[in-house]
PDB file of N, CA and C in Angstrom:
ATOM      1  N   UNK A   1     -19.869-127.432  86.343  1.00  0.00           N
ATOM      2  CA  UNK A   1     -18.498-127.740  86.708  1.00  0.00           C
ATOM      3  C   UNK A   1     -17.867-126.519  87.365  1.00  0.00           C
ATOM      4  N   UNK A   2     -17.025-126.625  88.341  1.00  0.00           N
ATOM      5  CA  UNK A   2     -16.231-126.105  89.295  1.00  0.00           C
ATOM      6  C   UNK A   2     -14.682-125.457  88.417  1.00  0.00           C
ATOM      7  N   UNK A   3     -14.203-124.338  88.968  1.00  0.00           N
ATOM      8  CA  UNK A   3     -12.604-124.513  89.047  1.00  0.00           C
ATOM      9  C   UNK A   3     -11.658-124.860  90.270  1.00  0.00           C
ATOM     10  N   UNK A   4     -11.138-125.985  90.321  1.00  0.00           N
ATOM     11  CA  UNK A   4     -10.142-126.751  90.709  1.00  0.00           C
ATOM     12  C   UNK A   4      -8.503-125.580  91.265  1.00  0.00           C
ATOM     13  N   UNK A   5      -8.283-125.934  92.185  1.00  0.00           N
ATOM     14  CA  UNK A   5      -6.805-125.095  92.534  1.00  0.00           C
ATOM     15  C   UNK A   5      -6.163-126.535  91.973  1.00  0.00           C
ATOM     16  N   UNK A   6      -4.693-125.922  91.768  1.00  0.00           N
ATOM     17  CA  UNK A   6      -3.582-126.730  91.364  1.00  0.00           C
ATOM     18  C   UNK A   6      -3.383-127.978  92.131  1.00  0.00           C
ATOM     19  N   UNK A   7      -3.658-127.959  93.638  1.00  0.00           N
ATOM     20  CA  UNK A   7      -3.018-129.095  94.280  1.00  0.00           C
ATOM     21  C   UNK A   7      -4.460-130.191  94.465  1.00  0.00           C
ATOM     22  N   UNK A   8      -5.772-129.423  93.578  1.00  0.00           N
ATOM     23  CA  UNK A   8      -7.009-130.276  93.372  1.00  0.00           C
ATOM     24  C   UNK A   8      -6.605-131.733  92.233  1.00  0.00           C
ATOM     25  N   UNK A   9      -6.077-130.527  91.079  1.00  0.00           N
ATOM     26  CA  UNK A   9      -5.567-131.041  89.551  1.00  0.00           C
ATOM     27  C   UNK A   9      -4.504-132.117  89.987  1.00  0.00           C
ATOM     28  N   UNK A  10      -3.846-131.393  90.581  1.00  0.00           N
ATOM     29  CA  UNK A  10      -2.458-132.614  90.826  1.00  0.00           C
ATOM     30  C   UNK A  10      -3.401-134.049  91.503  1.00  0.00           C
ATOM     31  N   UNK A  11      -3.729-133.929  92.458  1.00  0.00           N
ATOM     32  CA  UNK A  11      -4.554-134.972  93.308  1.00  0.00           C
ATOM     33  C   UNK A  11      -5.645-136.171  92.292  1.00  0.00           C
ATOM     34  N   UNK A  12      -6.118-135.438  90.560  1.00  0.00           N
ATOM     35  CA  UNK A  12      -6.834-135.822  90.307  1.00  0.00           C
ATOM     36  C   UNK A  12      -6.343-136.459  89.254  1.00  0.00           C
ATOM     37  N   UNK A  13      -5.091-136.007  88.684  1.00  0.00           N
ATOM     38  CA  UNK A  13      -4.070-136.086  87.191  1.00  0.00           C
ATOM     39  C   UNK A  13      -3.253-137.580  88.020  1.00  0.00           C
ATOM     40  N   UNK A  14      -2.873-137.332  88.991  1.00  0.00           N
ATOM     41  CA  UNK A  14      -2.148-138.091  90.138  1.00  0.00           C
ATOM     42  C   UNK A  14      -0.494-137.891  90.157  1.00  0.00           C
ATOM     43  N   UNK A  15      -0.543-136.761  89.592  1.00  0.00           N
ATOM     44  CA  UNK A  15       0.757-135.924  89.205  1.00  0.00           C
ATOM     45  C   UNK A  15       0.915-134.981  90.356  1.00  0.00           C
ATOM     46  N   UNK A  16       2.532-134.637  90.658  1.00  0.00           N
ATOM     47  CA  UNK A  16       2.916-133.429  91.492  1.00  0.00           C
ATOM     48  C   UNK A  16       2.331-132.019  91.505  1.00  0.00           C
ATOM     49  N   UNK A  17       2.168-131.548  92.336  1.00  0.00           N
ATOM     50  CA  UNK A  17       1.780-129.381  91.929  1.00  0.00           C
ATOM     51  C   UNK A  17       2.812-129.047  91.008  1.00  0.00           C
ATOM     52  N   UNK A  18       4.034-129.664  90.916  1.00  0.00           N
ATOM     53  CA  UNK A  18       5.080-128.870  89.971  1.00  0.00           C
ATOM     54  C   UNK A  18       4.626-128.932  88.734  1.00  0.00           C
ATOM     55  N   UNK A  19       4.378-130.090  88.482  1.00  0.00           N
ATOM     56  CA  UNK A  19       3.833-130.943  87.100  1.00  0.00           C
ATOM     57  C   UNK A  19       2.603-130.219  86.609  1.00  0.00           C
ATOM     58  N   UNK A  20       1.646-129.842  87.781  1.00  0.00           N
ATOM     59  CA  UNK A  20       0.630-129.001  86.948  1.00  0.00           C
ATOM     60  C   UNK A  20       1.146-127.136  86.405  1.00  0.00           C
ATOM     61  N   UNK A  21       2.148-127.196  87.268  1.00  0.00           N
ATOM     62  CA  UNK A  21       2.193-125.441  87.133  1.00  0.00           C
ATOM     63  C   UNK A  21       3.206-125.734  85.564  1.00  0.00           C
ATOM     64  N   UNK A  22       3.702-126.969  85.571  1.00  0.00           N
ATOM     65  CA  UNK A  22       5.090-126.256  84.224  1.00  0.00           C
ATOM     66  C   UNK A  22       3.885-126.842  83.151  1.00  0.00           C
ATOM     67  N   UNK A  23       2.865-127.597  83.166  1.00  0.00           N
ATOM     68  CA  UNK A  23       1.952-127.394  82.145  1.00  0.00           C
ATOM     69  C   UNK A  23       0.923-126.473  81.847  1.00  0.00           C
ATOM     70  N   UNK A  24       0.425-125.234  83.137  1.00  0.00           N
ATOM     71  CA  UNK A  24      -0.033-124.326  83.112  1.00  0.00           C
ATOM     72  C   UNK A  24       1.360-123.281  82.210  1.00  0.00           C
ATOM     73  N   UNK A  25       2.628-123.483  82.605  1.00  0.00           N
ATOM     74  CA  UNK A  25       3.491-122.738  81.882  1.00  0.00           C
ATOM     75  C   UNK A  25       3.119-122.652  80.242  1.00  0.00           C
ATOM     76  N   UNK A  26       3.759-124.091  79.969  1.00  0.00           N
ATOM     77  CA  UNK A  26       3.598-124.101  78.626  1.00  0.00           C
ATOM     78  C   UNK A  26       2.446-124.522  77.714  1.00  0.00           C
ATOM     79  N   UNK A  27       1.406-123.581  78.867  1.00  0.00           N
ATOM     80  CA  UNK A  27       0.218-123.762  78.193  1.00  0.00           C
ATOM     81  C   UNK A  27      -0.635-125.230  77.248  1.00  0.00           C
ATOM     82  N   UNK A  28      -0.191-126.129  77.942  1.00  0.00           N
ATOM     83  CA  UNK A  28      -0.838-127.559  77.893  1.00  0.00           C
ATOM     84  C   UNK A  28      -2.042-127.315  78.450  1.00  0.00           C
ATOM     85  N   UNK A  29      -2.353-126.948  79.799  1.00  0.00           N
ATOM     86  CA  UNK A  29      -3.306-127.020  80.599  1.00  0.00           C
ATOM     87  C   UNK A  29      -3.521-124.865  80.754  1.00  0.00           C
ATOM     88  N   UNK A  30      -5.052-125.156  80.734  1.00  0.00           N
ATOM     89  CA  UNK A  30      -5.542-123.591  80.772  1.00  0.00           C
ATOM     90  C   UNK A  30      -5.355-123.250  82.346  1.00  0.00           C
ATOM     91  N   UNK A  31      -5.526-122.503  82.696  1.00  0.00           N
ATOM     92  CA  UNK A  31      -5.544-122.146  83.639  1.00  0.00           C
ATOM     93  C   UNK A  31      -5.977-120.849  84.004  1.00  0.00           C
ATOM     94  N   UNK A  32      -7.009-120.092  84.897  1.00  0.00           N
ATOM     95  CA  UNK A  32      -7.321-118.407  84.930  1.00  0.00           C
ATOM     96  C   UNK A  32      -6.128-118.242  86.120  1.00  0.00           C
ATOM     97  N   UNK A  33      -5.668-117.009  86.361  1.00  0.00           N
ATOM     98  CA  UNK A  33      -5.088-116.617  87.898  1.00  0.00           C
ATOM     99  C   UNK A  33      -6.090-115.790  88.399  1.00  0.00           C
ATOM    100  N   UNK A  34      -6.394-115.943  89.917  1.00  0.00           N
ATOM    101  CA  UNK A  34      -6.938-115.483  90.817  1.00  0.00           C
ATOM    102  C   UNK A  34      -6.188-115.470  91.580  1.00  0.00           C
ATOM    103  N   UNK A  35      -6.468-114.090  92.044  1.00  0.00           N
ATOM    104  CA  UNK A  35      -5.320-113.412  93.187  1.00  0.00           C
ATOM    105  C   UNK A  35      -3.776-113.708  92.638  1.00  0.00           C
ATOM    106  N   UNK A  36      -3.230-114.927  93.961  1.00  0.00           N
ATOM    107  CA  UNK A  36      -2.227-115.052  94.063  1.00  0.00           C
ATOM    108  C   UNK A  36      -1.872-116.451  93.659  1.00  0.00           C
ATOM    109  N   UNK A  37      -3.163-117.036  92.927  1.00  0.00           N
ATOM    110  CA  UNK A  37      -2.831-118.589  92.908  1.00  0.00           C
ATOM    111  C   UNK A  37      -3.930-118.769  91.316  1.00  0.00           C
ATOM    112  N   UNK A  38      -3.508-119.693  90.701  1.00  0.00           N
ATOM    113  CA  UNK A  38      -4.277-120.360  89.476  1.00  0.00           C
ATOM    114  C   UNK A  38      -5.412-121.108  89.778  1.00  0.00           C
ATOM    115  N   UNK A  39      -6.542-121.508  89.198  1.00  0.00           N
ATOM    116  CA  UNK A  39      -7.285-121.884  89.150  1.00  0.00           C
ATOM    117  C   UNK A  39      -7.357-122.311  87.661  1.00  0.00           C
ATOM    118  N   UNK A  40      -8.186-123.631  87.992  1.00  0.00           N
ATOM    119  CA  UNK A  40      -8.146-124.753  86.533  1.00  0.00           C
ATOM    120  C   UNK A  40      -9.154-125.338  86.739  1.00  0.00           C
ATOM    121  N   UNK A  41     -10.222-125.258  85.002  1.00  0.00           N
ATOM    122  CA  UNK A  41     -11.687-125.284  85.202  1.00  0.00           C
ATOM    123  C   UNK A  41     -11.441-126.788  85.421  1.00  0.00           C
ATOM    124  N   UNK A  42     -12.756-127.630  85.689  1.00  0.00           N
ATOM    125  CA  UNK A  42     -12.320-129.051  85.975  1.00  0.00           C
ATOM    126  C   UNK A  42     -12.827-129.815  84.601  1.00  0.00           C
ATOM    127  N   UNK A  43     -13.658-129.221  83.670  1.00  0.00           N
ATOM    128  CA  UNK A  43     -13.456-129.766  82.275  1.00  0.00           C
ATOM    129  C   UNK A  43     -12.424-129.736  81.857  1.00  0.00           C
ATOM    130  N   UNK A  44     -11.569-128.587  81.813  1.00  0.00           N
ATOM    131  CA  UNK A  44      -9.736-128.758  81.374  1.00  0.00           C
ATOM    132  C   UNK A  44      -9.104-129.900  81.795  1.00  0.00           C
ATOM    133  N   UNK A  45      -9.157-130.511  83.291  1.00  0.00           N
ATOM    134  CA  UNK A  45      -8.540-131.391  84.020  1.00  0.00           C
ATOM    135  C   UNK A  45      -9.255-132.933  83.360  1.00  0.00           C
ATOM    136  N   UNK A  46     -10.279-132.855  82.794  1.00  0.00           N
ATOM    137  CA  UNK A  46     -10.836-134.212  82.391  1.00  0.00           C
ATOM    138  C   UNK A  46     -10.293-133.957  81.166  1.00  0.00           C
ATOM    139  N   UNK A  47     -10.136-133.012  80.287  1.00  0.00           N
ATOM    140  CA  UNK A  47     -10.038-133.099  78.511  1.00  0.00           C
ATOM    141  C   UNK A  47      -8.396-133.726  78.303  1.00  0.00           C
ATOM    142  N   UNK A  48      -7.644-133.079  79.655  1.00  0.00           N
ATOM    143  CA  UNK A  48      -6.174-133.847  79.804  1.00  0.00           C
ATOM    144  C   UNK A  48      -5.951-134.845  80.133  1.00  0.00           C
ATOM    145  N   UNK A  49      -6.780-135.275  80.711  1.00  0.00           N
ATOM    146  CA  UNK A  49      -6.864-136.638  81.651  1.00  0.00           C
ATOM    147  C   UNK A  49      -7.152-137.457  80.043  1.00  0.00           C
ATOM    148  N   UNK A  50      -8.017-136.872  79.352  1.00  0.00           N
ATOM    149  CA  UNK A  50      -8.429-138.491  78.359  1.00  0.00           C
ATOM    150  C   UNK A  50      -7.405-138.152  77.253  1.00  0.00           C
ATOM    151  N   UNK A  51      -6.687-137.141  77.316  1.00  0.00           N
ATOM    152  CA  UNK A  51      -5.535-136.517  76.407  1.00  0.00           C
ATOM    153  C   UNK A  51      -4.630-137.982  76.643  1.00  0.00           C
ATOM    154  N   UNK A  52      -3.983-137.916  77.777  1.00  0.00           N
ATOM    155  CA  UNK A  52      -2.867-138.333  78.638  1.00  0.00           C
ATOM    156  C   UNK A  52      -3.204-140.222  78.278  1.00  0.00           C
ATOM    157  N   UNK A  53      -4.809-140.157  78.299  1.00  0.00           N
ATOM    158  CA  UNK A  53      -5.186-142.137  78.043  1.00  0.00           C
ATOM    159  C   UNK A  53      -5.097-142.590  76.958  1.00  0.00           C
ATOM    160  N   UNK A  54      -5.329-141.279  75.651  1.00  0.00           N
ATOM    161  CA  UNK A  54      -5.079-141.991  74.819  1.00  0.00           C
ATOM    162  C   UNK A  54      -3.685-141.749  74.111  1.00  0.00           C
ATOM    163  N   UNK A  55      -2.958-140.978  74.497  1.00  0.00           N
ATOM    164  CA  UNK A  55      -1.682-141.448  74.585  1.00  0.00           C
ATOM    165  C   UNK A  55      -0.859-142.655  74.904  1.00  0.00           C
ATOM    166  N   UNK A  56      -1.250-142.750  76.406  1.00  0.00           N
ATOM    167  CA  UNK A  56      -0.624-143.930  76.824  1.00  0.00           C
ATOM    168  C   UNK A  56      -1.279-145.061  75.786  1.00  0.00           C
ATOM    169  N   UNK A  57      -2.747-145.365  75.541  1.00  0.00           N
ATOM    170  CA  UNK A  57      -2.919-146.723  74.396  1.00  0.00           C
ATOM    171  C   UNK A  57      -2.748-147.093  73.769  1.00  0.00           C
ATOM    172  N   UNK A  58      -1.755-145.658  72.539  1.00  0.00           N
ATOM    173  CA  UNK A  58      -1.359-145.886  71.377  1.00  0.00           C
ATOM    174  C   UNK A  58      -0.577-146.612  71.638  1.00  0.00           C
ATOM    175  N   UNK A  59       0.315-146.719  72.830  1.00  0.00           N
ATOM    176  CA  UNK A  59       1.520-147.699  72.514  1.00  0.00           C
ATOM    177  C   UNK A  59       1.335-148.951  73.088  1.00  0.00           C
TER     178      UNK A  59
END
């Protein structure tokens, strides 16, 4: 597995770049920084993704 830039995650979550950076904020989603920009492994982006499904099923 790869690390993903933010506007990969957004594209794949099907969420905004904002949406990934204020969950890189509050540390929901991991994220390394490189350089000048984040990078997000793409197992992180699937472990949220089935986070986010089984959320939505409970209800």
């Amino acid at each position: 597995m790869k690390n993903i830039s933010i506007k990969e995650a957004a594209k794949k979550l099907g969420k905004s770049e904002s949406w990934i950076r204020k969950k890189i904020r509050s540390n929901e989603l991991k994220a390394k920084k490189e350089g000048d920009s984040y990078r997000i492994h793409q197992k992180e982006i699937e472990q949220y993704k089935d986070k986010i499904k089984s959320e939505i099923d409970r209800f």
